[in-house]
N, C-alpha and C. Protein backbone atom coordinates (compact mmCIF):
# COMPACT_ATOMS: atom_id res chain seq x y z
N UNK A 1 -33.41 -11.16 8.98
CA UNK A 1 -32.87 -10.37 7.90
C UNK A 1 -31.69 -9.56 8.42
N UNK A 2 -30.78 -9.65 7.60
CA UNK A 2 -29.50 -9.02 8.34
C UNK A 2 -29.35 -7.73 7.47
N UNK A 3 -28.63 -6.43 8.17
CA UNK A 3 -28.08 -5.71 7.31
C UNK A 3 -26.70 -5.60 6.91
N UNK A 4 -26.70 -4.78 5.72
CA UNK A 4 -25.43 -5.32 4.93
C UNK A 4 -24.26 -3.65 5.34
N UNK A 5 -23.50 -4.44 5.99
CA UNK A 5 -22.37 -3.08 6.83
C UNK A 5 -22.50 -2.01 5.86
N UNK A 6 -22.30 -0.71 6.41
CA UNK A 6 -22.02 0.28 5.62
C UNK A 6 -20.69 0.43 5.39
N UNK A 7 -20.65 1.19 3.95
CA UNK A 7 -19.13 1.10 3.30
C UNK A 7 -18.48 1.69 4.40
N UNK A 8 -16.95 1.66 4.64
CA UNK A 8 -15.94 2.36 5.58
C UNK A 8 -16.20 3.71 5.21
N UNK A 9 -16.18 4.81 5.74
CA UNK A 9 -16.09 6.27 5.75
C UNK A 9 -15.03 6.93 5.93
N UNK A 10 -14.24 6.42 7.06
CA UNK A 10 -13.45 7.09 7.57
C UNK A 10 -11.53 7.13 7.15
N UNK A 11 -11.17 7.90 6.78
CA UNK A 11 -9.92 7.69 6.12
C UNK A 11 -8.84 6.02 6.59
N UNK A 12 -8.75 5.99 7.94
CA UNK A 12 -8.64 4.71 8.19
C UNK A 12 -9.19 3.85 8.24
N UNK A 13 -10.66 3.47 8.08
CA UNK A 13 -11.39 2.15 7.79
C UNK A 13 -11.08 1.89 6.51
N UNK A 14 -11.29 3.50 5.64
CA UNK A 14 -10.63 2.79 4.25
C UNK A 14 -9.41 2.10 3.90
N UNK A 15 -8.50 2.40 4.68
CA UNK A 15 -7.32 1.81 4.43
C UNK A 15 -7.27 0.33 5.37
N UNK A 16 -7.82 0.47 6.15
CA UNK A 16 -8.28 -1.05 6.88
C UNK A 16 -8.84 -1.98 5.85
N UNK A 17 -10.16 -1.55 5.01
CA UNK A 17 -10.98 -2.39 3.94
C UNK A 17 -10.31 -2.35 2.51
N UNK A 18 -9.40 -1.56 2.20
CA UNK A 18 -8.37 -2.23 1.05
C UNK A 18 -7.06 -2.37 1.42
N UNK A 19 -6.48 -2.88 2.54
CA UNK A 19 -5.27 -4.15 3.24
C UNK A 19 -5.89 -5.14 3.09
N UNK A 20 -7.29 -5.08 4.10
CA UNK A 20 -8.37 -6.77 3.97
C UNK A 20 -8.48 -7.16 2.37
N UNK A 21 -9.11 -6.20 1.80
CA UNK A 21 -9.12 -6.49 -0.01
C UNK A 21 -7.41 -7.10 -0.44
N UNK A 22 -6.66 -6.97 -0.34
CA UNK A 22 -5.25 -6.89 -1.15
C UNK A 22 -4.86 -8.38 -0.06
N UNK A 23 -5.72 -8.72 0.62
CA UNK A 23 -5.26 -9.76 1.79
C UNK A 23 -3.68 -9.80 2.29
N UNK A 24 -3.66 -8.05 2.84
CA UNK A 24 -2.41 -8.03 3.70
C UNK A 24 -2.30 -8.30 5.35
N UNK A 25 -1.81 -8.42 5.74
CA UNK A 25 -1.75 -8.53 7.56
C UNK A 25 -1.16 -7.03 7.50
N UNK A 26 -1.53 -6.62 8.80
CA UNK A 26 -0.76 -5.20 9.93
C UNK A 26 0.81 -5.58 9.18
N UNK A 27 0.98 -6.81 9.71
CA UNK A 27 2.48 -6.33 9.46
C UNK A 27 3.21 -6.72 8.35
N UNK A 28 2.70 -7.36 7.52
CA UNK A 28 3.02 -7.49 5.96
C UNK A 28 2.88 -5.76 5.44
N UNK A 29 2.07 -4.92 5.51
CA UNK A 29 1.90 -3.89 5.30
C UNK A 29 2.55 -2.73 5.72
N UNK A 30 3.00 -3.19 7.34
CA UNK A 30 3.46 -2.31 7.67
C UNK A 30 5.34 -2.42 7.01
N UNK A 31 5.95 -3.74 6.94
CA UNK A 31 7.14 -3.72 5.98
C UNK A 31 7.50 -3.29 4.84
N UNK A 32 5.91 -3.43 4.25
CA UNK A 32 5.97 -2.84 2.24
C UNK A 32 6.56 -1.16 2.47
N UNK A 33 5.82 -1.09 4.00
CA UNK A 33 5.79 0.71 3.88
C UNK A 33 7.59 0.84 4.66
N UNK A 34 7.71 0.33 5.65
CA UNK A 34 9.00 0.65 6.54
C UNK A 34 8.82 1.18 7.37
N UNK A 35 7.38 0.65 8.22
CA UNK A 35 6.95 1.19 9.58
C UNK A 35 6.80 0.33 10.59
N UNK A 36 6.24 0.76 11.38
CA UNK A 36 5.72 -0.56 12.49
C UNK A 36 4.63 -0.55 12.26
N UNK A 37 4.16 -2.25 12.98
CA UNK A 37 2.71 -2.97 12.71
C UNK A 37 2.10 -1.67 13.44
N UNK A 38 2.39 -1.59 15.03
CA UNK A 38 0.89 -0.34 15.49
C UNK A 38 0.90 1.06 14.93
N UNK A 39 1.66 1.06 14.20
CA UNK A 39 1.14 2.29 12.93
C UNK A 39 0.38 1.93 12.21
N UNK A 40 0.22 0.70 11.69
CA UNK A 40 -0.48 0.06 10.75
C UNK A 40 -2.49 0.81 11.80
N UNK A 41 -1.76 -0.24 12.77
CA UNK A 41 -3.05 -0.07 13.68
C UNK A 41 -3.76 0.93 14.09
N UNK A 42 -2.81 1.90 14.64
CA UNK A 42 -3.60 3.71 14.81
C UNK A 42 -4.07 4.18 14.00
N UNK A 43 -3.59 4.16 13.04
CA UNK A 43 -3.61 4.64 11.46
C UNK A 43 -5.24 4.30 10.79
N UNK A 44 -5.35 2.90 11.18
CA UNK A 44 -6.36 2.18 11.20
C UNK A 44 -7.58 2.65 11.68
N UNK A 45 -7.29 2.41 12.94
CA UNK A 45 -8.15 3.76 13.89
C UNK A 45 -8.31 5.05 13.65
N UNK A 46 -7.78 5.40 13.39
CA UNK A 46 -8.18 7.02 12.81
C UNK A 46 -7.67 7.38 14.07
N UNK A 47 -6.33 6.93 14.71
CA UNK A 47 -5.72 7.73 15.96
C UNK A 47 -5.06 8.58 15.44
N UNK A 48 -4.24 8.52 14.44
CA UNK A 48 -3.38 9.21 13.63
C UNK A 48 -3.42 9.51 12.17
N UNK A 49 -2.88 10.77 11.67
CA UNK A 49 -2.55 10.90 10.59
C UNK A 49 -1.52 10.59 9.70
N UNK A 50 -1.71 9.69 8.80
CA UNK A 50 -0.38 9.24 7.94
C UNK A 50 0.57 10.48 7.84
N UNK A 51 2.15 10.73 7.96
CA UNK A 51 2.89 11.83 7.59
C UNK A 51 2.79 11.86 6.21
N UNK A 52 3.18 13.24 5.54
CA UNK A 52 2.97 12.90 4.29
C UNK A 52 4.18 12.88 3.27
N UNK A 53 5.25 12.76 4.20
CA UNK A 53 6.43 11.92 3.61
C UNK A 53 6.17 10.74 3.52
N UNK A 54 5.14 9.63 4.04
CA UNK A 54 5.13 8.53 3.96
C UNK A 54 3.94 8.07 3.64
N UNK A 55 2.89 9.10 2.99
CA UNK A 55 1.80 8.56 2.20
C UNK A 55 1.87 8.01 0.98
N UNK A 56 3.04 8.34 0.18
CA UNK A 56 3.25 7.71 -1.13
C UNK A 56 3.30 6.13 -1.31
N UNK A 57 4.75 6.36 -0.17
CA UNK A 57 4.62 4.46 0.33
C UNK A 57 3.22 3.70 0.88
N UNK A 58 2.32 4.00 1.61
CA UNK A 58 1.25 3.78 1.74
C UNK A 58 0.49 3.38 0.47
N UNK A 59 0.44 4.41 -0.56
CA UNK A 59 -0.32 4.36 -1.50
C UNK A 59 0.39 3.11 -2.82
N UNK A 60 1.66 3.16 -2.64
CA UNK A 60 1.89 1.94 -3.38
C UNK A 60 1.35 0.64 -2.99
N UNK A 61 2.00 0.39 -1.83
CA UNK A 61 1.67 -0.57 -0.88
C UNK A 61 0.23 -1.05 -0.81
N UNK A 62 -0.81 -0.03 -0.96
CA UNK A 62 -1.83 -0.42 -0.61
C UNK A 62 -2.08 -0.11 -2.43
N UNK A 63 -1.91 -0.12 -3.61
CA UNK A 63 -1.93 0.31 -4.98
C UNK A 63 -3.23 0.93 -4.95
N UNK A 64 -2.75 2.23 -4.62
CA UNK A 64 -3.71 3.29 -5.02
C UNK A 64 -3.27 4.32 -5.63
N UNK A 65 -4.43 5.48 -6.50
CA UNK A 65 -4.08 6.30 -6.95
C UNK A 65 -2.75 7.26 -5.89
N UNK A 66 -1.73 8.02 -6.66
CA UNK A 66 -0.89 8.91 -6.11
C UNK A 66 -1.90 10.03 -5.76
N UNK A 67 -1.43 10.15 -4.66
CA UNK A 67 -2.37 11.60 -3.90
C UNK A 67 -3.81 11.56 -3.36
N UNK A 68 -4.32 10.21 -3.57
CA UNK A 68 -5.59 9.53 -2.94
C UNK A 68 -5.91 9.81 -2.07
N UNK A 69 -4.93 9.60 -0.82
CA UNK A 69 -4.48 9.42 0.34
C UNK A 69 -5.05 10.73 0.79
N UNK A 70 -4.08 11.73 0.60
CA UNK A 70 -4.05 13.60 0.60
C UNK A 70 -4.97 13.98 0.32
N UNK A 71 -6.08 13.80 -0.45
CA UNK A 71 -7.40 14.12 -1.06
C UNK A 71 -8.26 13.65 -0.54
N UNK A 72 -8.24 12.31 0.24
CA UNK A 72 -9.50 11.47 1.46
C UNK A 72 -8.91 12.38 2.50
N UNK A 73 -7.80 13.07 3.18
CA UNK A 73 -7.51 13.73 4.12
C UNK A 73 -8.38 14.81 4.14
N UNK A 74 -7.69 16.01 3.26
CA UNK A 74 -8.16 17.36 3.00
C UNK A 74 -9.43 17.54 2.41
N UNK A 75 -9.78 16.44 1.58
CA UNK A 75 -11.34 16.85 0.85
C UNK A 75 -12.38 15.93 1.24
N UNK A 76 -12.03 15.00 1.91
CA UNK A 76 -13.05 13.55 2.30
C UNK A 76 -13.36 13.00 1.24
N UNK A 77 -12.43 12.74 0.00
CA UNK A 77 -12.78 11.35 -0.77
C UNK A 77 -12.48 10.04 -0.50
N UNK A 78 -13.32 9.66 -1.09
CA UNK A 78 -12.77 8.17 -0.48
C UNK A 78 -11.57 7.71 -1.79
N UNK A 79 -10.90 6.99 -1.24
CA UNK A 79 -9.65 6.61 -1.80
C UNK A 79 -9.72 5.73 -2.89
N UNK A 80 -8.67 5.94 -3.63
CA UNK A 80 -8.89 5.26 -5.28
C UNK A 80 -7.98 4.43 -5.84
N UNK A 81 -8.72 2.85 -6.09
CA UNK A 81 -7.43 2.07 -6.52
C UNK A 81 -6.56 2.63 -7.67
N UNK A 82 -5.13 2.16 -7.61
CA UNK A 82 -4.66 2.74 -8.93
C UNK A 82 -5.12 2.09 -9.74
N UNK A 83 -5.54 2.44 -11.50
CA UNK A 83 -5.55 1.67 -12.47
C UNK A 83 -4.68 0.68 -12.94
N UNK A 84 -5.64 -0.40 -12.76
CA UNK A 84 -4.68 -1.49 -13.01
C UNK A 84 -4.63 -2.09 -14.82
N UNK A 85 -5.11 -1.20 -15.65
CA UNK A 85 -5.01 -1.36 -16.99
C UNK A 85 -3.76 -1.59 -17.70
N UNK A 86 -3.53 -2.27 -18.84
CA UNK A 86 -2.03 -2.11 -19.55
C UNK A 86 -1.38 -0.81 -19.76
N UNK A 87 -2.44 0.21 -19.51
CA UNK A 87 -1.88 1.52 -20.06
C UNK A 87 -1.20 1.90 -19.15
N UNK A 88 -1.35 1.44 -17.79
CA UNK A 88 -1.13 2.21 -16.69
C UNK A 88 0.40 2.01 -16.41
N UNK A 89 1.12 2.33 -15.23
CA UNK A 89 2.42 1.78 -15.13
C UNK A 89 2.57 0.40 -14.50
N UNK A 90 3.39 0.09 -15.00
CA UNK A 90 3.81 -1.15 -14.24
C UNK A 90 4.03 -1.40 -12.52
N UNK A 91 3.14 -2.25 -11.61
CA UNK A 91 3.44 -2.23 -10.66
C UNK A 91 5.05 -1.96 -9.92
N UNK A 92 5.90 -1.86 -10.99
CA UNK A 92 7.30 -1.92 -10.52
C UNK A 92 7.44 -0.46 -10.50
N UNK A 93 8.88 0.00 -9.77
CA UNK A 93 9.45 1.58 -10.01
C UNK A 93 10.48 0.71 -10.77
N UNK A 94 10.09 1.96 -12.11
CA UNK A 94 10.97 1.05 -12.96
C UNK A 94 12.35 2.37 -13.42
N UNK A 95 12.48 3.03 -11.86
CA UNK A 95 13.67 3.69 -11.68
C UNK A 95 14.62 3.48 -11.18
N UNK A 96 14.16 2.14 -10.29
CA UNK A 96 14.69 0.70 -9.55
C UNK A 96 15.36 -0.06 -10.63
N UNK A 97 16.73 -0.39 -10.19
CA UNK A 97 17.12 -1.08 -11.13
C UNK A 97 16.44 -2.67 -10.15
N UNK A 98 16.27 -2.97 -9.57
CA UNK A 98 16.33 -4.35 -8.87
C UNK A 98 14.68 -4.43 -9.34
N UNK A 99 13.80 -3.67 -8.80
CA UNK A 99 12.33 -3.54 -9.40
C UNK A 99 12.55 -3.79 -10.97
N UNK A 100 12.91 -3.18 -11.97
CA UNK A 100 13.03 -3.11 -13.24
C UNK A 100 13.34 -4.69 -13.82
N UNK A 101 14.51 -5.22 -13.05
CA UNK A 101 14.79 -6.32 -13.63
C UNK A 101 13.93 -7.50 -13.59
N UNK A 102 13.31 -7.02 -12.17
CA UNK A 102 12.27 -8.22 -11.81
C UNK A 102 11.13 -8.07 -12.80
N UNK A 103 10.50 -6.46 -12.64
CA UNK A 103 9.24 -7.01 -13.94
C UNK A 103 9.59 -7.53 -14.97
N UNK A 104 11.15 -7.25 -15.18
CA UNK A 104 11.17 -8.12 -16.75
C UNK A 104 11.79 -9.17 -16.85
N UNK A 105 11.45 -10.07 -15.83
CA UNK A 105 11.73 -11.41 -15.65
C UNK A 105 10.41 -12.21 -16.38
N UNK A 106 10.22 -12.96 -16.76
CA UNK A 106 9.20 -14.26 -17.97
C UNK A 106 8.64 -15.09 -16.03
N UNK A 107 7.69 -14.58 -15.72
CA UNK A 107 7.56 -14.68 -14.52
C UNK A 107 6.06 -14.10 -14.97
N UNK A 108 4.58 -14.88 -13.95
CA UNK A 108 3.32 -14.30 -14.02
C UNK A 108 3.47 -13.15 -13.28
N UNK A 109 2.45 -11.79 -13.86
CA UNK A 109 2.54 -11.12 -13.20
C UNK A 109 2.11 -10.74 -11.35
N UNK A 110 1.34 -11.66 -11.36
CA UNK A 110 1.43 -12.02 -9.62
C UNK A 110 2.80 -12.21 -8.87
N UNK A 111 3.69 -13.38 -9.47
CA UNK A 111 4.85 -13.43 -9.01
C UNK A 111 5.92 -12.61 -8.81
N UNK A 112 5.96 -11.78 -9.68
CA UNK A 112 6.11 -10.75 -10.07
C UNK A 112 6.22 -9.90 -9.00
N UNK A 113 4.81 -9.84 -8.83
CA UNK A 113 4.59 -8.71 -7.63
C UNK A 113 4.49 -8.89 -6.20
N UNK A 114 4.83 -10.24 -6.24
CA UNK A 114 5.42 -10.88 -5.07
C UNK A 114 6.78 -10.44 -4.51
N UNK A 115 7.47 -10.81 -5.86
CA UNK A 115 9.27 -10.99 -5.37
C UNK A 115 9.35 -9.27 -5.26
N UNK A 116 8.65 -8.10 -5.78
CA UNK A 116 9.10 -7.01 -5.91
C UNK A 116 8.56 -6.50 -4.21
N UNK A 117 7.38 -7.37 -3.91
CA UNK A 117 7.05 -6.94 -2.49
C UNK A 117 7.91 -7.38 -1.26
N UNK A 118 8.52 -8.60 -1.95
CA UNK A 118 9.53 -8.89 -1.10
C UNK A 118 11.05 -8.10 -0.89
N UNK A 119 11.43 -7.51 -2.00
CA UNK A 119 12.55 -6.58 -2.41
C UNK A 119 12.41 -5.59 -1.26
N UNK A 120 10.84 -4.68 -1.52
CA UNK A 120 10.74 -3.46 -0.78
C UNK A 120 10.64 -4.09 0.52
N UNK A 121 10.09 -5.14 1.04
CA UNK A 121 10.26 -5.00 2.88
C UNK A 121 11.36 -5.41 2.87
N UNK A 122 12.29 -6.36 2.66
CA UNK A 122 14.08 -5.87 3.05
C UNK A 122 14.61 -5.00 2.81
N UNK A 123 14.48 -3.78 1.99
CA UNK A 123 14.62 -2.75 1.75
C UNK A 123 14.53 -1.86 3.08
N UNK A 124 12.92 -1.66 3.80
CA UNK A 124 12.54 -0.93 4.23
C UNK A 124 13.18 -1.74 5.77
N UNK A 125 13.43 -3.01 5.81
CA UNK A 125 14.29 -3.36 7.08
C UNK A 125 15.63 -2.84 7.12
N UNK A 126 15.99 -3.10 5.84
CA UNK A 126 17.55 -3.17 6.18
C UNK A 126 17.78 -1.02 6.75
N UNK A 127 16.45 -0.14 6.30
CA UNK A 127 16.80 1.27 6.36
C UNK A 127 16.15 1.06 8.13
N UNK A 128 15.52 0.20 8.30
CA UNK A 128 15.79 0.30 9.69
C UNK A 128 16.54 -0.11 10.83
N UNK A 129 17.44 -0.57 10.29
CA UNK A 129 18.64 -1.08 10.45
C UNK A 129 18.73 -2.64 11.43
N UNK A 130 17.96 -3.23 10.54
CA UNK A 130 17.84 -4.92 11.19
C UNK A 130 18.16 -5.87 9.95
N UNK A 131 18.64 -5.38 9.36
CA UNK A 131 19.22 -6.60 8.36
C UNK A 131 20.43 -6.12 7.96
């Protein structure tokens, strides 16, 4: 009889067990955001604390509630997918003109959220100055 793992606890296992959920790699994740893979990894570990100039990106990246992140820090919740309902916003920043155009491309919304994931890691390369 085997037992069945206990849920993640720790602010970085959680973010370890919804990358695995969203089936991202270290470094697919770490591009959405505009970091490096062993940030991905410490982070992971609970070596480090996300900055919190760069928890927002995290929280897209990983589509979770805004301020999730800050609230599993300071209060120990565990972290909260964003709503993914029609009501909710559109996976895009649709303050982005390049995001904007893409959600409203006649495109499934998976694809969708493909090409826009692809937008943000050349984005977040080219601000690190490799493209």
């Amino acid at each position: 009889m085997s037992q069945t793992p206990a849920p993640p606890t720790s602010v970085g296992q959680q973010l370890r067990a919804r990358r695995v959920q969203l089936d991202l790699t270290q470094g697919a994740l770490a591009g959405l955001i505009g970091i490096d893979s062993s940030t991905v990894s410490v982070t992971e570990r609970d070596r480090t604390e996300i900055q919190r100039s760069k928890r927002a990106a995290w929280e897209r990246a990983l589509r979770l509630k805004a301020g999730t992140i800050s609230a599993a820090y300071t209060q120990g919740t565990p972290l909260e997918p964003a709503d993914t309902t029609a009501s909710e916003q559109p996976y895009a920043d649709m303050t982005d003109p390049k995001e904007a155009a893409v959600w409203g491309m006649d495109l499934s919304e998976a694809d969708r959220i493909e090409i826009i994931d692809a937008v943000r890691a050349r984005a977040a390369q080219q601000r690190r100055g490799h493209g």
